[in-house]
Protein backbone atom coordinates (compact mmCIF):
# COMPACT_ATOMS: atom_id res chain seq x y z
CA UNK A 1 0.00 0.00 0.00
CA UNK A 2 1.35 3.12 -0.88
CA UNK A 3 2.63 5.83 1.86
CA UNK A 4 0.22 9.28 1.87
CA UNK A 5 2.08 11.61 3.37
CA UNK A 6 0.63 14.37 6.47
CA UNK A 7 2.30 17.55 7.00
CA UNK A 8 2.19 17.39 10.92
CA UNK A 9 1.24 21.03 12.81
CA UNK A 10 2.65 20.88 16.34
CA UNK A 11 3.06 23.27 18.74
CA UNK A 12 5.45 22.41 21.26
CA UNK A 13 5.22 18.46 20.59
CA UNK A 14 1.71 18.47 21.41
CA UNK A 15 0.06 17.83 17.82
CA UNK A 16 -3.17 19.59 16.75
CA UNK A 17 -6.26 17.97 15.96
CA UNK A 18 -6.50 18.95 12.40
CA UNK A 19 -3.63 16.64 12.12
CA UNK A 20 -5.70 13.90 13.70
CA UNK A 21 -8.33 14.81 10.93
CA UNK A 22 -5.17 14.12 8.16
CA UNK A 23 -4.46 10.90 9.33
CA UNK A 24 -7.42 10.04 9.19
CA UNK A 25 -8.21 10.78 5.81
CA UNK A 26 -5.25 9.58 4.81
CA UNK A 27 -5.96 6.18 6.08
CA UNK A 28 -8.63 5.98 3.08
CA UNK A 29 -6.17 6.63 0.87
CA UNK A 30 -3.22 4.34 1.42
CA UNK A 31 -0.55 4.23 4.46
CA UNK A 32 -0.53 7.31 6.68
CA UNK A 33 3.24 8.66 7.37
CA UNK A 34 3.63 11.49 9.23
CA UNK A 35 6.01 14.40 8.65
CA UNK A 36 7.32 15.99 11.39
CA UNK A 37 9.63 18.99 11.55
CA UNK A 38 11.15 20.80 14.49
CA UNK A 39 11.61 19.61 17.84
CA UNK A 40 9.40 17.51 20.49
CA UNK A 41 8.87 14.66 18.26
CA UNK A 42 8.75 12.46 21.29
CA UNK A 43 6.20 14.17 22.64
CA UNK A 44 3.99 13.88 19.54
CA UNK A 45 4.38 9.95 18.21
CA UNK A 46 1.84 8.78 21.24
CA UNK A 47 -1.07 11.02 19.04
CA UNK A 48 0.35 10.18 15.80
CA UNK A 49 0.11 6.40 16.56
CA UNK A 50 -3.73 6.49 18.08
CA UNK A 51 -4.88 7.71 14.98
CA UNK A 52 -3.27 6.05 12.42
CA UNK A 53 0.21 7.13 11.55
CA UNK A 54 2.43 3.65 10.62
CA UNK A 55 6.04 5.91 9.95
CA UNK A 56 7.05 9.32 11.73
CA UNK A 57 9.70 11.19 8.76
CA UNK A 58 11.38 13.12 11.17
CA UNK A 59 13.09 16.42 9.26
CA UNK A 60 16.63 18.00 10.47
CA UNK A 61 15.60 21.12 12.54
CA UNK A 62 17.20 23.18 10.21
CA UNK A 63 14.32 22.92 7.79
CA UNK A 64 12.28 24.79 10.65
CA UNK A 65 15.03 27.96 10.46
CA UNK A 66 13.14 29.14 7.41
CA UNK A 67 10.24 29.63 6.19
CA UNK A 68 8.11 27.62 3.54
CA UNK A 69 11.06 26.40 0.89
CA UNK A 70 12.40 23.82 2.62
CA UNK A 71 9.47 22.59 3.78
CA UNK A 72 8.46 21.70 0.00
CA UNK A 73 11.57 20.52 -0.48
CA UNK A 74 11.40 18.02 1.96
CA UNK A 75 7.86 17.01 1.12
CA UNK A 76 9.20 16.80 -2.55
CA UNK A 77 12.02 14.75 -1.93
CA UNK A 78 9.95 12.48 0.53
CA UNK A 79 6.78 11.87 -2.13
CA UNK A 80 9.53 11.32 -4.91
CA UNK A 81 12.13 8.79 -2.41
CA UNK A 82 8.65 6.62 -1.33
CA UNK A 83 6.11 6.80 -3.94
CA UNK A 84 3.80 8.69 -2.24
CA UNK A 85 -0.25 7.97 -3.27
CA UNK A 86 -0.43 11.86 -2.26
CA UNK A 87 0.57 14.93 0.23
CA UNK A 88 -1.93 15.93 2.72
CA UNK A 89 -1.78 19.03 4.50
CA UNK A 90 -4.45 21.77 6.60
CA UNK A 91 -5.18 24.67 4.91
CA UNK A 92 -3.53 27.07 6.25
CA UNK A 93 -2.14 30.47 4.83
CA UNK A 94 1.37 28.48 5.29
CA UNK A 95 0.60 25.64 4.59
CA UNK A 96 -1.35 26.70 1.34
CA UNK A 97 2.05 28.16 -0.05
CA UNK A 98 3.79 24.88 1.00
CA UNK A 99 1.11 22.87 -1.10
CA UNK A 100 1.38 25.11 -4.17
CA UNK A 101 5.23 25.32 -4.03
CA UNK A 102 5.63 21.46 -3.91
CA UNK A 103 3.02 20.35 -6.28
CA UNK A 104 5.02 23.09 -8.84
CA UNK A 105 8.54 20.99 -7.93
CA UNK A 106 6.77 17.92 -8.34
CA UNK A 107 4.92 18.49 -11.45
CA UNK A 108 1.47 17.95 -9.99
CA UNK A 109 -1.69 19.51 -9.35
CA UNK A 110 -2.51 20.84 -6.09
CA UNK A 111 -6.54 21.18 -4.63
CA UNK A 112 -6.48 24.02 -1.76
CA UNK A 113 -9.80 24.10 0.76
CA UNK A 114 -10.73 21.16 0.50
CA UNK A 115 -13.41 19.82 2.90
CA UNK A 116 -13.59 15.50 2.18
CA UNK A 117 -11.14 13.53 0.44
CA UNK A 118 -11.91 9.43 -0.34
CA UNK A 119 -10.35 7.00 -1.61
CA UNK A 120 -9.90 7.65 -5.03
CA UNK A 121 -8.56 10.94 -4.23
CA UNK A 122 -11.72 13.01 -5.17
CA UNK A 123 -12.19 15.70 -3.25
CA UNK A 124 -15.16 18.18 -2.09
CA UNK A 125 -15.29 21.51 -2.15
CA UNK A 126 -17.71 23.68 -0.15
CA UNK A 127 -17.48 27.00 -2.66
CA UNK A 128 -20.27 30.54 -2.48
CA UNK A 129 -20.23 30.55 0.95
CA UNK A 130 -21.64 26.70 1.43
CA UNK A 131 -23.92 27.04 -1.38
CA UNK A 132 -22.39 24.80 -3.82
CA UNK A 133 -20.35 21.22 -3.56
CA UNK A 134 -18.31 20.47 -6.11
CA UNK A 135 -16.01 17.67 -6.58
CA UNK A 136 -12.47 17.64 -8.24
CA UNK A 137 -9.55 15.76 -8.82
CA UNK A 138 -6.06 16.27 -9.88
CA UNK A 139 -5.06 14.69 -13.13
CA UNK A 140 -1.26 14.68 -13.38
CA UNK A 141 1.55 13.67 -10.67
CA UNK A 142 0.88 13.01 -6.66
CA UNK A 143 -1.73 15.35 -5.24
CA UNK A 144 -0.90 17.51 -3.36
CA UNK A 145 -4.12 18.39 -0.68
CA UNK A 146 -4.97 21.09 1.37
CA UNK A 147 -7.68 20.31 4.15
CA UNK A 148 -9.71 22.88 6.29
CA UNK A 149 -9.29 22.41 9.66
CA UNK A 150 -12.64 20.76 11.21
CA UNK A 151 -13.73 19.22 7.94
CA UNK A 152 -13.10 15.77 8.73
CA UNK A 153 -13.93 14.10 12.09
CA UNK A 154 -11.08 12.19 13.60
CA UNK A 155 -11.22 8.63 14.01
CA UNK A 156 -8.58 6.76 16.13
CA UNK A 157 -6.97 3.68 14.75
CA UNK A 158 -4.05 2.29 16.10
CA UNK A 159 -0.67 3.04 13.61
CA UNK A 160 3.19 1.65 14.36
CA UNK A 161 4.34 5.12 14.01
CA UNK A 162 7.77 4.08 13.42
CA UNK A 163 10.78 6.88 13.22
CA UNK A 164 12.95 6.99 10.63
CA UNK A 165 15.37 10.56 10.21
CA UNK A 166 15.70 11.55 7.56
CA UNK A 167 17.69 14.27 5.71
CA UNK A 168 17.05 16.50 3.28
CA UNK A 169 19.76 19.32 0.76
CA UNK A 170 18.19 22.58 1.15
CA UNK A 171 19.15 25.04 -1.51
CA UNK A 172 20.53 28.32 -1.40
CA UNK A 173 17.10 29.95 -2.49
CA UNK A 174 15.36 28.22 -0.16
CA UNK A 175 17.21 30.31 2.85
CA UNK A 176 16.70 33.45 1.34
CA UNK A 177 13.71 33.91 4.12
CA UNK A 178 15.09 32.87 7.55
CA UNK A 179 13.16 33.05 10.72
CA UNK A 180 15.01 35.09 13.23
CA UNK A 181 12.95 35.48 15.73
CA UNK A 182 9.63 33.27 17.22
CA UNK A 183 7.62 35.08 20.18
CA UNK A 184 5.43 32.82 21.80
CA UNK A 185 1.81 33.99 21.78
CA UNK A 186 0.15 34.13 25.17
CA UNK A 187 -2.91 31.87 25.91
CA UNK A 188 -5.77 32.19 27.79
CA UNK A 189 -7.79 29.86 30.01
CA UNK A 190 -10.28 29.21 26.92
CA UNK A 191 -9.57 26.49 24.37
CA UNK A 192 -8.15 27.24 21.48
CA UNK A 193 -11.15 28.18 18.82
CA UNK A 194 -10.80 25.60 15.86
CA UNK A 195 -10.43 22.71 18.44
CA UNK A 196 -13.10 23.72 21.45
CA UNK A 197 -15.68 21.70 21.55
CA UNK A 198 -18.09 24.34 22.48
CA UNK A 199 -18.02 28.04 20.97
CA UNK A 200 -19.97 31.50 21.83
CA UNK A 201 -19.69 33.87 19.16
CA UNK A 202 -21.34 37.11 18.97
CA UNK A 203 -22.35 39.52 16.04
CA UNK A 204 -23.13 42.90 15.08
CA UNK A 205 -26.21 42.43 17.01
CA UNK A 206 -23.81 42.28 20.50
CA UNK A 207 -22.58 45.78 20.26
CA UNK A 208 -19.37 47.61 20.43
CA UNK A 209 -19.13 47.98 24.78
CA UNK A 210 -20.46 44.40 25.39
CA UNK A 211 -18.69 41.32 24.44
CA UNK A 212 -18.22 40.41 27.94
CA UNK A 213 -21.68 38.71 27.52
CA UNK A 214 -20.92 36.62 24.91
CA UNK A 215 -17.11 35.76 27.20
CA UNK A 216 -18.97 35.24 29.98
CA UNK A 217 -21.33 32.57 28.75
CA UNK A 218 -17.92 31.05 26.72
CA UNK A 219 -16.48 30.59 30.68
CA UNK A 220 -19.34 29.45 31.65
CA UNK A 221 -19.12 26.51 29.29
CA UNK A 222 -15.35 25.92 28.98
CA UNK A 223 -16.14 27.35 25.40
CA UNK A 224 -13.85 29.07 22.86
CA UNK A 225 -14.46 32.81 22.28
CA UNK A 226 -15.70 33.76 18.20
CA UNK A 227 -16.89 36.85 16.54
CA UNK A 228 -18.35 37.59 13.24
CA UNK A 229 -16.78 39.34 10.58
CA UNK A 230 -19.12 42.38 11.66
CA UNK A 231 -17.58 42.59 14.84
CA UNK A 232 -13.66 42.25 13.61
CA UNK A 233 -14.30 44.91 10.85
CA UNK A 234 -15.76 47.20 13.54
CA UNK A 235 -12.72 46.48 16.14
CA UNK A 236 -15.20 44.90 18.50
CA UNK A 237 -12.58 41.91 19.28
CA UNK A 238 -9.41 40.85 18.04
CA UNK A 239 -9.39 39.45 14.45
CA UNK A 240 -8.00 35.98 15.07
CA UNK A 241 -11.38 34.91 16.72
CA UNK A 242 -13.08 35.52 13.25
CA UNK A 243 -15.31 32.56 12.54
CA UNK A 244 -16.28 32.43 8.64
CA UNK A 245 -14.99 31.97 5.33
CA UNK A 246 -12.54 34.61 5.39
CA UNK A 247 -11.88 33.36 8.93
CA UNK A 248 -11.52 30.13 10.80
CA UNK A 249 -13.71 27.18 10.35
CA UNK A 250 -14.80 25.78 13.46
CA UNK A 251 -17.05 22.28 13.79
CA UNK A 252 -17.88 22.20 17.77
CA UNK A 253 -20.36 20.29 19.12
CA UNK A 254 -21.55 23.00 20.10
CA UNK A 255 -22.01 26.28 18.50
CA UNK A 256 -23.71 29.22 20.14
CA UNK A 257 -24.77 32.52 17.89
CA UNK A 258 -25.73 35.79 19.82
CA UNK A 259 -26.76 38.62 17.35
CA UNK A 260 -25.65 37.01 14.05
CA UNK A 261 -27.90 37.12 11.54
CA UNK A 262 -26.24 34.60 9.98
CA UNK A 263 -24.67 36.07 6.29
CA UNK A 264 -23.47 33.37 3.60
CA UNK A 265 -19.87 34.59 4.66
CA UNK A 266 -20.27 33.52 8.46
CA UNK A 267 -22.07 30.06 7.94
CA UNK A 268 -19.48 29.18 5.56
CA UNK A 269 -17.19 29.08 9.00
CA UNK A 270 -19.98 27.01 11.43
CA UNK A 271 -22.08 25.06 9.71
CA UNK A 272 -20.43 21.86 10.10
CA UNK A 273 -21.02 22.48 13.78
CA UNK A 274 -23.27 19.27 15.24
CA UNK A 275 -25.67 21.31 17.31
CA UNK A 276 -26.46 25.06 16.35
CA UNK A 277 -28.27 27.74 19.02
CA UNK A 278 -29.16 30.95 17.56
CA UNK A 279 -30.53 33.56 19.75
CA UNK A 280 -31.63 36.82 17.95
CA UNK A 281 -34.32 39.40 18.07
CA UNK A 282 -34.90 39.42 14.30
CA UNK A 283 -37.36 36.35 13.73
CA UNK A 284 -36.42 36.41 9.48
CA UNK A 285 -32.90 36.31 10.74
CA UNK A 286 -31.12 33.64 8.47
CA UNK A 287 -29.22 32.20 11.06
CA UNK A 288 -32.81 30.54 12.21
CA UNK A 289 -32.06 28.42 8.96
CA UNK A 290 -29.17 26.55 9.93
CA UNK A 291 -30.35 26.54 13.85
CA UNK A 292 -31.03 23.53 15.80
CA UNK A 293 -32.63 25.83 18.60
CA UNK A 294 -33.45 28.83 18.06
CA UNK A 295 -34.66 31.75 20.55
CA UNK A 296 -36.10 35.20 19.81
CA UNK A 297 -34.94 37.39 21.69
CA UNK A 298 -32.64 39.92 23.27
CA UNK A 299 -29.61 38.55 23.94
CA UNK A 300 -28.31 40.79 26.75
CA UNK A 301 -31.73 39.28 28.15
CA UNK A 302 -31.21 35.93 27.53
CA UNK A 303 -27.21 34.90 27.26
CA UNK A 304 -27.12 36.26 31.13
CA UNK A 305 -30.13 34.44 32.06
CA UNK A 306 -28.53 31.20 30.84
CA UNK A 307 -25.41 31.99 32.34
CA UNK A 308 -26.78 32.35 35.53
CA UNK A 309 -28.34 29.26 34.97
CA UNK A 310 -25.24 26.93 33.84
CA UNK A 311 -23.70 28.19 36.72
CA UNK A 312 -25.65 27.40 38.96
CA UNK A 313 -25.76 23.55 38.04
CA UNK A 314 -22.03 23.36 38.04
């Protein structure tokens, strides 16, 4: 069976779960083998084996001293050294530009945003917002695939993740960007927002001197903080808790809306989610829609009220 390779993200050794999602997509495909580069790889193989991973590529840490060229070089000299079926790898801003510059070294075509993979190495696309599937495939070479975060749900399965080093000749344009500096971005007490389980976002509908509303029903939970584009554009709240297509896509079990109307833009980012709750005062709101529950309402009403409430069954 033919190796399909997964671009590992890590963060200090502890591996994220849209690389739990990549193994397991992989698994449909052929052999998973896991790439990892930078340090803590001991740390990481316990994750990479309970869901699937058979080999562990482990890259010299210099490849992590630059930025995206020597990552597709690696990937490139890995798919071309083992045969790989094809490259997997989220779809991330970096990780898009890693895709694109190794399928052009390999000769291949690369598919960007993609939400489902099988075995045959068709892929869906979720395109207008969520309005349309389409399905695609790439023609020539190994393909090279880049998968939102939260599109596919990981499924443990036990692998051998076995580690092998192995080396790789970067080339003198490939360190013309060097990394000189990494600053280590403070977190809070919430999880992280594209792997919570729960999330509380809040819209236009919120208002620019209350978010702590929708933050303190997210504590209340254990729940990840998001906002809608609305609320970023208007400097309501940082713009790395954006939830929607030109922001992160979350699938919680959970998912929360206070005062989003719900816009093409925004579902795009949620509607994956397994159970929706929508509470907003406009009854035609199209967030009603997509809504498992649905309340209408004021939220500065409500979202305390049911604060109150969790809190007091804790």
């Amino acid at each position: 069976m033919a190796e399909v390779l997964v671009l590992v993200d890590h963060v200090d050794g502890q591996v994220k779960k849209v690389t739990t999602e990549l193994l397991t997509a992989a698994r449909r495909i052929g052999e998973p083998a896991a790439v990892w580069v930078g340090e803590g790889v001991e740390s990481g193989k316990a994750a990479l084996a309970e869901f699937g991973a058979e080999k562990v590529y482990v890259a010299p840490a210099e490849v992590n001293d630059y930025v995206v060229a020597p990552k597709a070089e690696l990937l490139t000299k890995l798919a071309q050294d083992k045969g790989a079926a094809a490259i997997l790898v989220s779809a991330t801003a970096e990780n898009k530009e890693i895709a694109g510059r190794t399928a052009v070294k390999l000769g291949s075509g690369v598919l960007t945003d993609v939400v489902d993979v099988n075995a045959e190495l068709v892929t869906e696309h979720s395109i207008f917002g969520g309005a349309t599937v389409t399905h695609a495939r790439v023609r020539t070479g190994v393909p090279v695939i880049a998968v939102r975060p939260n599109s596919v749900v990981p499924e443990a399965a036990a692998g051998a993740a076995a580690e092998e080093a192995v080396s790789v000749e970067i080339s003198d344009a490939a360190k013309t960007a060097k990394v000189v500096e990494r600053v280590v971005q403070e977190k809070g007490e919430r999880p992280e927002l594209t792997e919570a389980a729960i999330v509380v976002s809040g819209g236009r509908g919120v208002g620019s001197d209350d978010f702590a509303v929708v933050e303190n029903l997210a504590d209340s939970l254990g729940a990840a903080v998001g906002a809608s584009r609305a609320v970023v554009d208007s400097g309501w709240y940082p713009n790395q808790f954006q939830v929607g297509q030109t922001g992160k896509t979350v699938s919680p079990n959970l998912y929360i809306a206070l005062g989003i109307s719900g816009a093409i833009q925004h579902r795009a980012g949620m509607q994956t989610s397994k159970n929706i709750v929508a509470v907003n005062k406009d009854p035609e709101a199209p967030i009603f829609e997509l809504a498992d529950f649905g309340v209408v309402g004021d939220l500065h009403t409500v979202a305390p009220q049911l604060t109150e409430e969790i809190n007091k069954r804790k």
